[in-house]
Protein backbone atom coordinates (compact mmCIF):
# COMPACT_ATOMS: atom_id res chain seq x y z
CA UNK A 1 0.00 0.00 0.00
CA UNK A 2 1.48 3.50 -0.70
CA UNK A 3 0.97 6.26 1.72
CA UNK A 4 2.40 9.48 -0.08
CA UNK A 5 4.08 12.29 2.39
CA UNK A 6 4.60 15.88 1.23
CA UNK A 7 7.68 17.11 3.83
CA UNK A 8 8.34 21.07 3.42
CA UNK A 9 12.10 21.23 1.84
CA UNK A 10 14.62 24.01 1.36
CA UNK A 11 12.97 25.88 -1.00
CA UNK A 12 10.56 23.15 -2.57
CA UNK A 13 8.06 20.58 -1.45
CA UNK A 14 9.54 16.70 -0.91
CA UNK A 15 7.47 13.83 -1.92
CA UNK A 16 8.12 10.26 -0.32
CA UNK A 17 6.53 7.65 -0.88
CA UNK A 18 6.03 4.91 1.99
CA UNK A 19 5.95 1.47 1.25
CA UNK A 20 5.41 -1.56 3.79
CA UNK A 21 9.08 -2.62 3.51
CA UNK A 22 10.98 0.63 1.79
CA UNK A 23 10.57 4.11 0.45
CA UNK A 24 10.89 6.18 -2.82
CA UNK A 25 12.16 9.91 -3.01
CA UNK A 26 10.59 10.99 -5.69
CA UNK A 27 13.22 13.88 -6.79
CA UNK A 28 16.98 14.56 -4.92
CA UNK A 29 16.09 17.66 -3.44
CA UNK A 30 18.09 19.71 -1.81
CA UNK A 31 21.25 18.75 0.16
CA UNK A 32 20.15 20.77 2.98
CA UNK A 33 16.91 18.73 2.97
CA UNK A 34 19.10 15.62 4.31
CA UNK A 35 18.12 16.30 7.88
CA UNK A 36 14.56 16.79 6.70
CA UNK A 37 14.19 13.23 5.95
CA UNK A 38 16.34 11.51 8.71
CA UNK A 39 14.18 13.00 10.92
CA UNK A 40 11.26 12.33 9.59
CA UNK A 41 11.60 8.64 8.46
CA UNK A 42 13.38 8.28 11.76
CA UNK A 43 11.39 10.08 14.56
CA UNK A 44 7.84 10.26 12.69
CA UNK A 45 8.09 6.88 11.29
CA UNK A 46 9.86 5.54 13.45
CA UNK A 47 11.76 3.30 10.32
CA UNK A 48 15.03 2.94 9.55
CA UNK A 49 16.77 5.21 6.23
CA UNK A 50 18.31 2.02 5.21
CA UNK A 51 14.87 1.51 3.70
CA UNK A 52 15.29 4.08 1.33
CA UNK A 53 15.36 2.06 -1.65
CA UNK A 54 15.22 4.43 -4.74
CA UNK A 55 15.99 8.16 -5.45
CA UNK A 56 14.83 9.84 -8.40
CA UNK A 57 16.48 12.73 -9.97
CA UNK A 58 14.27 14.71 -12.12
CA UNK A 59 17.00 16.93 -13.55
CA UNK A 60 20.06 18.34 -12.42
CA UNK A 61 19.22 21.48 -10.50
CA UNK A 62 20.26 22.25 -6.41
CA UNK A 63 16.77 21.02 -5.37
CA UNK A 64 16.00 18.13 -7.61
CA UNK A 65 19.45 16.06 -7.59
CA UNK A 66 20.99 17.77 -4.01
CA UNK A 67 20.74 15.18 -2.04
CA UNK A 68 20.73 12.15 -3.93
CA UNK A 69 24.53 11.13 -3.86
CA UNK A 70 25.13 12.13 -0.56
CA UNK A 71 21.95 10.05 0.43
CA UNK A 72 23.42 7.10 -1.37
CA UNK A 73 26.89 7.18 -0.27
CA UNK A 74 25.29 7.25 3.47
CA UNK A 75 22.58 4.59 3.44
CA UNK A 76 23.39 2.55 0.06
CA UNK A 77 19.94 3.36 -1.89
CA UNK A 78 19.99 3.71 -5.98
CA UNK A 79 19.69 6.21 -8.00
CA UNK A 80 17.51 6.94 -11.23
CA UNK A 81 17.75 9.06 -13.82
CA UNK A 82 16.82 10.32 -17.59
CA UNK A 83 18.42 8.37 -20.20
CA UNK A 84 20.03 11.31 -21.93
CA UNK A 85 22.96 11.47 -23.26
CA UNK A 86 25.89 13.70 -21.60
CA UNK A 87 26.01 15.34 -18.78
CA UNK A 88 23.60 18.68 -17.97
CA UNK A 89 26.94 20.65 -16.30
CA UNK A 90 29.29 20.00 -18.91
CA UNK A 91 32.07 21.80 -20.07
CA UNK A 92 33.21 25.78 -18.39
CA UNK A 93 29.58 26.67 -19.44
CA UNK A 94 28.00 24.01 -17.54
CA UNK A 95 30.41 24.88 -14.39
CA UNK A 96 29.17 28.62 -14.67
CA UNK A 97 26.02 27.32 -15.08
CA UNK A 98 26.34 25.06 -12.11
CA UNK A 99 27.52 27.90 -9.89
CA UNK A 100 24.76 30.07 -10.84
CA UNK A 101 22.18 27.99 -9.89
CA UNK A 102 23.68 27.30 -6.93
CA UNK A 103 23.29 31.06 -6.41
CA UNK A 104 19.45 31.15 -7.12
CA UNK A 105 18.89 28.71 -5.00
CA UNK A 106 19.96 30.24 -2.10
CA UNK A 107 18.48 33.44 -3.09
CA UNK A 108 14.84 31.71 -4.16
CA UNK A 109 15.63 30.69 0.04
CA UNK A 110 16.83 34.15 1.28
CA UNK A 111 13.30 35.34 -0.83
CA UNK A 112 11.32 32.95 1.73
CA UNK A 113 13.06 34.04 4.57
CA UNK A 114 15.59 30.57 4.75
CA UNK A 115 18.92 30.91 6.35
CA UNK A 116 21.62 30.35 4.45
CA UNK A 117 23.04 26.91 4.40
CA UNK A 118 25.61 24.58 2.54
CA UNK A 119 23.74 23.40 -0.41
CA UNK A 120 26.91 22.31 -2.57
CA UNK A 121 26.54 18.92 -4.59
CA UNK A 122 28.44 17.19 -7.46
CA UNK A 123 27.95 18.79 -10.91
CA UNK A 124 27.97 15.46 -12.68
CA UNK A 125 25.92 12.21 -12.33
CA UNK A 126 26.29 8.68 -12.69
CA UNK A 127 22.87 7.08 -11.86
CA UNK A 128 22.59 3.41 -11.09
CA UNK A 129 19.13 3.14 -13.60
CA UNK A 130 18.83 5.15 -16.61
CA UNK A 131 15.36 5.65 -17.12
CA UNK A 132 13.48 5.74 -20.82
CA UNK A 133 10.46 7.01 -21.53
CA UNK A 134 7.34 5.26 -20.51
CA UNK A 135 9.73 3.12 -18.25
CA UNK A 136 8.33 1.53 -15.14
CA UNK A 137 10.52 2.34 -11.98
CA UNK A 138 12.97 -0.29 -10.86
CA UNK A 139 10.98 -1.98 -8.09
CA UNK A 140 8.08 0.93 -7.94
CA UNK A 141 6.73 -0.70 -11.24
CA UNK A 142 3.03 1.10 -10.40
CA UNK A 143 5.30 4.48 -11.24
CA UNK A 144 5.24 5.04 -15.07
CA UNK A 145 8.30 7.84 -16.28
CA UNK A 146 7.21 10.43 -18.71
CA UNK A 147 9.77 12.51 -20.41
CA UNK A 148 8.89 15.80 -19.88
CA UNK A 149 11.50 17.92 -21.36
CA UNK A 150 11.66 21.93 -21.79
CA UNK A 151 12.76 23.10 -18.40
CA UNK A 152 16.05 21.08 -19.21
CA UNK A 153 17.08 18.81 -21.94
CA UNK A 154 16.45 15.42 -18.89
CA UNK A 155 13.28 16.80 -17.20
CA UNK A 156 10.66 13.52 -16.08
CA UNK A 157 7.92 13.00 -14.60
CA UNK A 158 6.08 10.21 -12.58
CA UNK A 159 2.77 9.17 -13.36
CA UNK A 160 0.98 6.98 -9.97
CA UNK A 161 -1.54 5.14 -12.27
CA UNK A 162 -3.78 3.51 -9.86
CA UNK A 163 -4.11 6.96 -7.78
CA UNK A 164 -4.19 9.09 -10.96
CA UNK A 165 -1.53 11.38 -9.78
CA UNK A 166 1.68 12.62 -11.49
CA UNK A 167 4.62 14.12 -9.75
CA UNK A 168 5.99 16.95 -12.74
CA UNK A 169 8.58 18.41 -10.72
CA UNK A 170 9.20 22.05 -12.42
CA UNK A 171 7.33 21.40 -15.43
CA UNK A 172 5.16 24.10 -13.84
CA UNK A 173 5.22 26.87 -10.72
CA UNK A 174 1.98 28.77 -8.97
CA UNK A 175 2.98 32.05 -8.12
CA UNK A 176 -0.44 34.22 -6.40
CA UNK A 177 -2.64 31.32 -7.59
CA UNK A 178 -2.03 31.30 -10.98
CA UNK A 179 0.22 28.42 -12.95
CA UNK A 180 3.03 29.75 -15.15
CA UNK A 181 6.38 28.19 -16.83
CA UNK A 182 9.34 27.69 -15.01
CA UNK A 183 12.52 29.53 -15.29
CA UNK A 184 14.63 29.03 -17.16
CA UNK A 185 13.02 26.93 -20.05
CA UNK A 186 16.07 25.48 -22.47
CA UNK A 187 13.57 24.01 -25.33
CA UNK A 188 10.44 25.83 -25.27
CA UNK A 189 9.11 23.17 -28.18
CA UNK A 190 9.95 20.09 -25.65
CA UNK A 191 8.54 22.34 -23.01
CA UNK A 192 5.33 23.22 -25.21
CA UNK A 193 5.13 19.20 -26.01
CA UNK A 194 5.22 18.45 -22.53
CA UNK A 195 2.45 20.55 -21.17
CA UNK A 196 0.10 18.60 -24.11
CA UNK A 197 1.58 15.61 -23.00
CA UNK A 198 0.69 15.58 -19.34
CA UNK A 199 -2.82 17.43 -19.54
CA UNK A 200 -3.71 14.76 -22.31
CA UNK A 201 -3.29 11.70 -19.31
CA UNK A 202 -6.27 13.58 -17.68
CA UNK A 203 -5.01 12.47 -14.66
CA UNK A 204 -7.05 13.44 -11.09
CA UNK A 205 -4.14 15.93 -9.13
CA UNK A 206 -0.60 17.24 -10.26
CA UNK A 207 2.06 17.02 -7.18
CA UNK A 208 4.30 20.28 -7.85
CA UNK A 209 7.65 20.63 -6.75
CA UNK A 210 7.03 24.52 -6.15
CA UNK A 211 3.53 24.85 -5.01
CA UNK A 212 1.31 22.39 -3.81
CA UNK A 213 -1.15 19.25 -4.92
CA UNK A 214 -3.50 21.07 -7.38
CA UNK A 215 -6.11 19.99 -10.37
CA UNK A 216 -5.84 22.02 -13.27
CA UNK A 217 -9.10 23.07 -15.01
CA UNK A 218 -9.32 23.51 -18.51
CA UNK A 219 -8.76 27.42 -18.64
CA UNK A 220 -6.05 27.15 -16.23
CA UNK A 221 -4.45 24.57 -18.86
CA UNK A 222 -5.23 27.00 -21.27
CA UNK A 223 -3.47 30.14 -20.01
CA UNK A 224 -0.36 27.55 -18.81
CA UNK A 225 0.20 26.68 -22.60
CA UNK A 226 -0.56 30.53 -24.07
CA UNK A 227 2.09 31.68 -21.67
CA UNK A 228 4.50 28.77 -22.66
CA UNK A 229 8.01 30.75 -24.08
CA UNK A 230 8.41 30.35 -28.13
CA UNK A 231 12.22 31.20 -27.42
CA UNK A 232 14.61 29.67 -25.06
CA UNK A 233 14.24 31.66 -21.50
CA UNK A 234 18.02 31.16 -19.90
CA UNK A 235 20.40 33.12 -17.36
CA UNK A 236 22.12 33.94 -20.58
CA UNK A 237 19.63 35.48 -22.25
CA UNK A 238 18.21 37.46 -19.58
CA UNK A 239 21.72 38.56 -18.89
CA UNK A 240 22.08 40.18 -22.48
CA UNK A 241 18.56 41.65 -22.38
CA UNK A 242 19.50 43.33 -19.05
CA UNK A 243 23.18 44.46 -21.16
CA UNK A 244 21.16 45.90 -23.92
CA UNK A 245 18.97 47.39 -21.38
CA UNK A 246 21.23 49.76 -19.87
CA UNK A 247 23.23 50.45 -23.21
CA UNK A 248 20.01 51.79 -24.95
CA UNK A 249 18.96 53.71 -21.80
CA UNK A 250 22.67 55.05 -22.23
């Protein structure tokens, strides 16, 4: 039987799901979320973190794949991941890149009022399961993997069939009630794909990693895809539109 807890993280929401005999973390989350989840699978359920069986890492950023090696290096549980090619931090770019988001992250937590705290993780990732599209989850076969790309080049979801629910990590944010893209968005025709993708499953409720459970209605869906970018949306290009900003007001 699955129980499904939603544990307040860093600067996003943690979904575990509780099993009889083990657990699966449904994204790597933040490192400084570590304590989060000892605590909780250890004074609230009273179970042991060697039970941790599976950790799945949506995509590469501070609060999706934090955690994940640390957690496996400490209490031996896998790891799964995209089956994409390469690695998302690759190369000087993908360092900066690395770095920066590192940055956000602790400012997205300064903007909620989090102390600071040491979020650092490994750039690169070698997961023990690559997952495919439409791919059960090794061991959690009732969790079906959707690529759902856009947000990065590896973004996935997880689709609970039996409980109509899908976990779609940043695929989408609710800011003041209303649903809107993530930032940044990498392929805005992946990301465009992906929001027809997962409203077309009609499932019951959406798990967010930024915001809450929530059901979409059909306008809501609606405004999501009108506002979905028809350009790449990236720290690079926002840092040349702020550039040209100040040389035309120059």
């Amino acid at each position: 039987m699955l129980k499904l807890h939603s544990l307040k993280g860093y600067i996003q929401n943690i979904y575990l799901a509780e099993y009889n005999d083990k657990f699966l973390l449904l994204d790597g989350c933040c490192r400084a979320d570590i304590p989060v989840l000892e605590h909780f699978i250890g004074n609230e359920l009273k179970r042991s973190m060697s039970e941790l069986a599976l950790i799945v890492v949506t995509h590469m950023h501070p609060d999706h794949a934090g955690a994940a090696q640390t957690l496996r290096k400490k209490y031996g549980c896998k790891i799964a991941a995209s089956n994409v090619a390469g690695q998302w931090y690759s190369g000087i770019d993908g360092k900066l890149m690395h770095l920066t988001d590192l940055l956000l992250t602790l400012w997205v937590a300064g903007r909620q009022k989090k102390t600071k705290k040491f979020i650092y993780y490994p750039s690169t990732l070698t997961p023990d399961y690559y997952l495919s599209d439409q791919d059960a989850l090794p061991g959690f076969e009732g969790w079906l993997v959707h690529f759902t790309q856009g947000h990065t080049d590896r973004d996935i979801s997880l689709h609970h069939k039996s409980t109509e629910q899908i976990y779609v990590a940043d695929l989408m944010v609710k800011v003041r009630g209303a649903f809107i893209p993530p930032y940044p968005v990498f392929y805005p025709n992946r990301y465009l794909e992906s929001l027809i993708k997962v409203k077309a499953l009609n499932v019951e409720s959406i798990l967010l990693a930024h915001g809450e459970k929530v059901e979409l209605t059909e306008q809501q869906w609606q405004q999501l895809i009108t506002l979905a970018p028809t350009k790449p949306v990236t720290h690079w290009r926002s840092v040349k539109t702020k550039l040209k900003r100040v040389l035309l007001n120059r």
